[in-house]
C-alpha atoms as a PDB file:
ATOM      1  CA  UNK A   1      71.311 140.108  63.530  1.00  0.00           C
ATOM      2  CA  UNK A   2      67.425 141.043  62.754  1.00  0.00           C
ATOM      3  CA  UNK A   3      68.267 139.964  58.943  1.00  0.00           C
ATOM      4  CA  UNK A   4      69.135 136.378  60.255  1.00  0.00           C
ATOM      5  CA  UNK A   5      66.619 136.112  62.854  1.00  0.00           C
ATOM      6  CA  UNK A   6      63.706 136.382  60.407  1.00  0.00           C
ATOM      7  CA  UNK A   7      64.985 133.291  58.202  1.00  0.00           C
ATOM      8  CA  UNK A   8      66.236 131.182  61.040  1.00  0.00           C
ATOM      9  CA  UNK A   9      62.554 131.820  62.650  1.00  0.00           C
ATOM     10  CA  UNK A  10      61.192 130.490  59.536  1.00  0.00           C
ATOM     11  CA  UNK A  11      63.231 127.485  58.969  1.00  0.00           C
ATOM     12  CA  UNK A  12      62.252 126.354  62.395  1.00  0.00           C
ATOM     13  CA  UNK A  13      58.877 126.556  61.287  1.00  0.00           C
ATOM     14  CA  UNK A  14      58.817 124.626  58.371  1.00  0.00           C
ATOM     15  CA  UNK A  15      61.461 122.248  60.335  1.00  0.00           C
ATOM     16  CA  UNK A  16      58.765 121.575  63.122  1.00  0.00           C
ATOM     17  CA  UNK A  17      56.134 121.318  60.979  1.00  0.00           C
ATOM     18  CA  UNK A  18      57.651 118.385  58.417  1.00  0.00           C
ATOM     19  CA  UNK A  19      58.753 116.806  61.450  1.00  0.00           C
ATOM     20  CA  UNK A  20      54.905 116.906  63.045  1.00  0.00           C
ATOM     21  CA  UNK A  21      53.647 115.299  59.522  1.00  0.00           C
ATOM     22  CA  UNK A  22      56.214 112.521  59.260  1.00  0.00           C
ATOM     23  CA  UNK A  23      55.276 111.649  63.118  1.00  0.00           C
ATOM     24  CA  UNK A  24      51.416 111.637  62.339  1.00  0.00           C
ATOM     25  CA  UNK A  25      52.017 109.880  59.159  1.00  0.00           C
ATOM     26  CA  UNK A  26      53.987 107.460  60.575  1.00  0.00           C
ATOM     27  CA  UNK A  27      50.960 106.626  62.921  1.00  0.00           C
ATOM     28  CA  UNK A  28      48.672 106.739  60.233  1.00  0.00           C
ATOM     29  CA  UNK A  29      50.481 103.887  58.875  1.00  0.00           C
ATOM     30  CA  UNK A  30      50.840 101.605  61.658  1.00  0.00           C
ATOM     31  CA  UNK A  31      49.518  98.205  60.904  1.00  0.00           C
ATOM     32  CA  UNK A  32      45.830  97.791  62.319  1.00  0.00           C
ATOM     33  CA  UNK A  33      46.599  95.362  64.835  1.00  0.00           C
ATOM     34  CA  UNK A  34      49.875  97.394  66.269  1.00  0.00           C
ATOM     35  CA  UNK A  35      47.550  99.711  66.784  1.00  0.00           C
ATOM     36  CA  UNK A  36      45.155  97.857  69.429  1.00  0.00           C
ATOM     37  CA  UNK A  37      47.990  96.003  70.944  1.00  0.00           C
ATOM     38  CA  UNK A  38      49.790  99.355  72.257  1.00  0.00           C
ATOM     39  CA  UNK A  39      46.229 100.782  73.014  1.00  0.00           C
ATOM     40  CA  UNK A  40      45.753  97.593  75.116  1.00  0.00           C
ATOM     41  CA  UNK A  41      49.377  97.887  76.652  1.00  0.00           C
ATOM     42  CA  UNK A  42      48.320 101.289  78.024  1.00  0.00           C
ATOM     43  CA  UNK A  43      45.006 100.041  79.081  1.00  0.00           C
ATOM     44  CA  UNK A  44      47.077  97.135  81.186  1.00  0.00           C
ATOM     45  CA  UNK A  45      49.048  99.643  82.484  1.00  0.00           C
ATOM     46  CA  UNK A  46      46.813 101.776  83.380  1.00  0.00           C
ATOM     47  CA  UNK A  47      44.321  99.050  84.655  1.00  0.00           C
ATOM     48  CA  UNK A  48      46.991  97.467  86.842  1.00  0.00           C
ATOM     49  CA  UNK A  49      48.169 100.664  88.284  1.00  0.00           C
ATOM     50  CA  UNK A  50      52.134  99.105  87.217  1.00  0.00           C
ATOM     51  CA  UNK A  51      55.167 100.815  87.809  1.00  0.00           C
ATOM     52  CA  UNK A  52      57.289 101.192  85.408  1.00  0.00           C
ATOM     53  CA  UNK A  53      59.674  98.392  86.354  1.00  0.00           C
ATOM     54  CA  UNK A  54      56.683  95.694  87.232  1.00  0.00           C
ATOM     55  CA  UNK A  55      55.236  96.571  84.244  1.00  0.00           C
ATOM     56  CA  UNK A  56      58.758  96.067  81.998  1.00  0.00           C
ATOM     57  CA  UNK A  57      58.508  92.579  83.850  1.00  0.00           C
ATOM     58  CA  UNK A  58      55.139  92.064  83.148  1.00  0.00           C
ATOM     59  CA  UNK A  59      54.974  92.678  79.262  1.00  0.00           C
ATOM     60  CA  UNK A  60      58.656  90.541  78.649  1.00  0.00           C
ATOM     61  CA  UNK A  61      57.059  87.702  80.357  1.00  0.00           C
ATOM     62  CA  UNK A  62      53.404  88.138  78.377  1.00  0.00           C
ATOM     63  CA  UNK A  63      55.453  88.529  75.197  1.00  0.00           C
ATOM     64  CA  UNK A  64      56.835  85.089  76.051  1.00  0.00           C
ATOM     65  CA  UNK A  65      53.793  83.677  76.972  1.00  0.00           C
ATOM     66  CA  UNK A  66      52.144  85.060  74.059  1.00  0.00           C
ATOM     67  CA  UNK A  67      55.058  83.508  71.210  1.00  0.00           C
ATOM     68  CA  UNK A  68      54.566  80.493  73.134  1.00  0.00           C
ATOM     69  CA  UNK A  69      50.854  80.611  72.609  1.00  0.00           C
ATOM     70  CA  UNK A  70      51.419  81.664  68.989  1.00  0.00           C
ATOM     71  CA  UNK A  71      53.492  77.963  68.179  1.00  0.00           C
ATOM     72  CA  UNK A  72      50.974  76.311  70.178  1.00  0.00           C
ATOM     73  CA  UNK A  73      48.151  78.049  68.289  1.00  0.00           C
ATOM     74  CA  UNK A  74      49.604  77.575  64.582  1.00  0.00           C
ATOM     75  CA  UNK A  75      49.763  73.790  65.507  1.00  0.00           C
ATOM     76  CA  UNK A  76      46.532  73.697  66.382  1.00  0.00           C
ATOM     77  CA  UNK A  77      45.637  75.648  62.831  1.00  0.00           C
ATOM     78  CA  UNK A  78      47.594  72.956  61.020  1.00  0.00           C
ATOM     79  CA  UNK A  79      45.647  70.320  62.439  1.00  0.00           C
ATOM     80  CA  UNK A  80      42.298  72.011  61.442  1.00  0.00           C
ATOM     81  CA  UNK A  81      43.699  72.261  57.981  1.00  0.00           C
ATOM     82  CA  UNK A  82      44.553  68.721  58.136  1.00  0.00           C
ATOM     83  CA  UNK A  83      41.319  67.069  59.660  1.00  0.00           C
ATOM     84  CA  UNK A  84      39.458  69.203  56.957  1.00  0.00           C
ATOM     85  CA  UNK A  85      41.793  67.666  54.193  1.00  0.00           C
ATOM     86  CA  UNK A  86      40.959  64.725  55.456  1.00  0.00           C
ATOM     87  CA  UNK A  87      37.171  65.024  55.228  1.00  0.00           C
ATOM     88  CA  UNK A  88      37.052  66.008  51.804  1.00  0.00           C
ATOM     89  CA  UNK A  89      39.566  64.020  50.102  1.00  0.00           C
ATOM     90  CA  UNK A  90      38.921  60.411  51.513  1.00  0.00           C
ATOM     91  CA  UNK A  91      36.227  58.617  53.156  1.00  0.00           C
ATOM     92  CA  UNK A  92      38.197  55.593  53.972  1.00  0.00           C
ATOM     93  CA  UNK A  93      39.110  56.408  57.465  1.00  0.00           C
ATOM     94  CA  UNK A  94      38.435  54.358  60.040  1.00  0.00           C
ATOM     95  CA  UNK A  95      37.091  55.110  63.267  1.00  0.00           C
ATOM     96  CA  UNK A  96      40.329  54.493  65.095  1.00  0.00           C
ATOM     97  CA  UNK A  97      41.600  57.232  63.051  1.00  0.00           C
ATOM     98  CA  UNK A  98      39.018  59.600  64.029  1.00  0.00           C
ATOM     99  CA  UNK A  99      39.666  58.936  67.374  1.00  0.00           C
ATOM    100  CA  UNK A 100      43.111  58.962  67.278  1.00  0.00           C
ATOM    101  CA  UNK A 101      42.591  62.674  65.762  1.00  0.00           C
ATOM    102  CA  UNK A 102      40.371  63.917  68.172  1.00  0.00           C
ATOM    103  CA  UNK A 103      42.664  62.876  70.857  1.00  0.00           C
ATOM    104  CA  UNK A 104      45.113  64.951  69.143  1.00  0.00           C
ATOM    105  CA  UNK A 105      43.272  68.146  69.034  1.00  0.00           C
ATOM    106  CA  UNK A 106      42.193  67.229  72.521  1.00  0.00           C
ATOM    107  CA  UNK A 107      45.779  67.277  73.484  1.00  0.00           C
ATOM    108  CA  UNK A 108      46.362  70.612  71.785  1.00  0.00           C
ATOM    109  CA  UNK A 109      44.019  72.396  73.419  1.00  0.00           C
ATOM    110  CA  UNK A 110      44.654  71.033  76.823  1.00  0.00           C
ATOM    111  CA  UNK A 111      48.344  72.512  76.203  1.00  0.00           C
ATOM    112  CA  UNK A 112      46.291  76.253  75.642  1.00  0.00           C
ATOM    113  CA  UNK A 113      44.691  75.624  78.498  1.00  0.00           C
ATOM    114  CA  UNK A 114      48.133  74.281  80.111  1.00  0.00           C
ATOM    115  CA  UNK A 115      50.068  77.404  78.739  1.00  0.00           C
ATOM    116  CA  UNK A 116      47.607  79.957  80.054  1.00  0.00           C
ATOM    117  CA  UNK A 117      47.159  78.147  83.312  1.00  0.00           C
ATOM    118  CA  UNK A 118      51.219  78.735  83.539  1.00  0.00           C
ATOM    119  CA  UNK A 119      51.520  81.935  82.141  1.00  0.00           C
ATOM    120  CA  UNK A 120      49.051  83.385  84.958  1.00  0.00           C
ATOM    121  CA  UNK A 121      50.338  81.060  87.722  1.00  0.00           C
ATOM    122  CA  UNK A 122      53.815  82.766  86.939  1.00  0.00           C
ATOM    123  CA  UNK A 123      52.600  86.376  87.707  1.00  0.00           C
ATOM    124  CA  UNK A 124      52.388  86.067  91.298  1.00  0.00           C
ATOM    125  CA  UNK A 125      55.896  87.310  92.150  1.00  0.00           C
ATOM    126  CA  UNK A 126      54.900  90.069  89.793  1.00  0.00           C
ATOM    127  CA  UNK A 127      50.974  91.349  90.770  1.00  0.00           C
ATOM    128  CA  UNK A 128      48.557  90.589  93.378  1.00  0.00           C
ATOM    129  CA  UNK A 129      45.729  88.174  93.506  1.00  0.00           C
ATOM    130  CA  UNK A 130      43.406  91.189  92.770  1.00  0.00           C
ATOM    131  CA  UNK A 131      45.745  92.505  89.997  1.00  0.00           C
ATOM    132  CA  UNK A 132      45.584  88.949  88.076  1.00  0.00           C
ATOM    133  CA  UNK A 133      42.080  88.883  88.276  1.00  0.00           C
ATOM    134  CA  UNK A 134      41.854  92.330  87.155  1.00  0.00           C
ATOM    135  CA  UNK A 135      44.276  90.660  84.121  1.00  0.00           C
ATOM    136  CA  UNK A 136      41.688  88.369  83.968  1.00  0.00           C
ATOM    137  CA  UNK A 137      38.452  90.468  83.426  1.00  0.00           C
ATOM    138  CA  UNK A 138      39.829  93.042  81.417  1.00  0.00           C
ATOM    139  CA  UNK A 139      41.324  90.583  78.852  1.00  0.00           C
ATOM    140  CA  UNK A 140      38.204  88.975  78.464  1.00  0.00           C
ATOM    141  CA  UNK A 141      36.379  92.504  78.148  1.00  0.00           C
ATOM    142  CA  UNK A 142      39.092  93.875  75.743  1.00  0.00           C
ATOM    143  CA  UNK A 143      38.635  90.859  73.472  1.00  0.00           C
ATOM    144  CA  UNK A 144      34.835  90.999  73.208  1.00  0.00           C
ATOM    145  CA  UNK A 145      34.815  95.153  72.402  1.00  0.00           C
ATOM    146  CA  UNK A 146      37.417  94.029  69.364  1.00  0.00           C
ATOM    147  CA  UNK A 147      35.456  91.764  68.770  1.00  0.00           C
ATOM    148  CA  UNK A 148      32.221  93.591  68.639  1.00  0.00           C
ATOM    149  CA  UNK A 149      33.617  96.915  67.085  1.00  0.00           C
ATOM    150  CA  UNK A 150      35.465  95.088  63.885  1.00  0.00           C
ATOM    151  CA  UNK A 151      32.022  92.960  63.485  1.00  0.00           C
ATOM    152  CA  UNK A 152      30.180  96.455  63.477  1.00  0.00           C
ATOM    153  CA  UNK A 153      32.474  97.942  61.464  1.00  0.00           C
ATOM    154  CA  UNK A 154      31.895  95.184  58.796  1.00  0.00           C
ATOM    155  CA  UNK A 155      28.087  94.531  59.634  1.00  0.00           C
ATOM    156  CA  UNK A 156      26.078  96.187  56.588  1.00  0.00           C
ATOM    157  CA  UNK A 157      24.744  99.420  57.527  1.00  0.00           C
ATOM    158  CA  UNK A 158      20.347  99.814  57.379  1.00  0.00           C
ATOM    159  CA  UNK A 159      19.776 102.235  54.217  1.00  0.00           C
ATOM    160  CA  UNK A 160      16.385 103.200  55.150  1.00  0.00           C
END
């Protein structure tokens, strides 16, 4: 029995200890941005004070509000593109054109503002007034410290 004990004792060792590497490796190599949006999905958690079926609720419906964002977004990108196509390849546009292409991208971003105005409006059979202003605050906060840590990261550092 002591002859087996030694060797099973040792392969449980090794086991445990691949097993720890493969789990910290595979964190390691988690994409960037995965990263801060599960930090930030504990931080809303944690923030709200949600139980774990409010906050189930909570993060289906912000995934939905965030795809719809995304297509909203991406059409909004493709009309950059485009109006900056525009201005460097022809300058025979009239002004009705302009306008009729600011009115677009007005219209886009009035459907963000739409969206958002929706998405939050929608919460109320899920959090409190408080809670959505807390929502509120701290994605505005969590945005600018991104924000401000990736442009430090890049900045150039003082070599004095």
């Amino acid at each position: 029995m002591k002859k087996m004990f030694v060797p099973l004792l040792i392969i449980c060792l090794v086991g445990s200890t691949v097993i720890a590497q493969n789990k910290s490796r595979m964190n390691m190599e988690m994409k960037p941005l995965q990263r801060i949006e599960q930090w930030e999905k504990i931080k809303l958690i944690e923030v709200l004070s949600l139980n774990e079926d409010t906050a189930v609720r909570f993060f289906a419906r912000r995934n939905e509000h965030q795809k719809k964002m995304k297509v909203i977004l991406d059409q909004r990108d493709g009309m950059i593109q485009n109006l900056e196509d525009g201005i460097r390849g022809s300058s025979q546009i009239s002004e009705a054109a302009y306008k009729e292409q600011v009115n677009n991208f007005l219209f886009i971003e009035s459907s963000i503002s739409k969206e958002r105005e929706n998405f939050l409006k929608s919460l109320s059979d899920l959090l409190t007034p408080k809670q959505i202003v807390i929502l509120i605050v701290f994605e505005s906060r969590f945005r600018k410290e991104v924000r401000e840590t990736l442009m430090n990261r890049f900045k150039p550092q003082d070599r004095n």
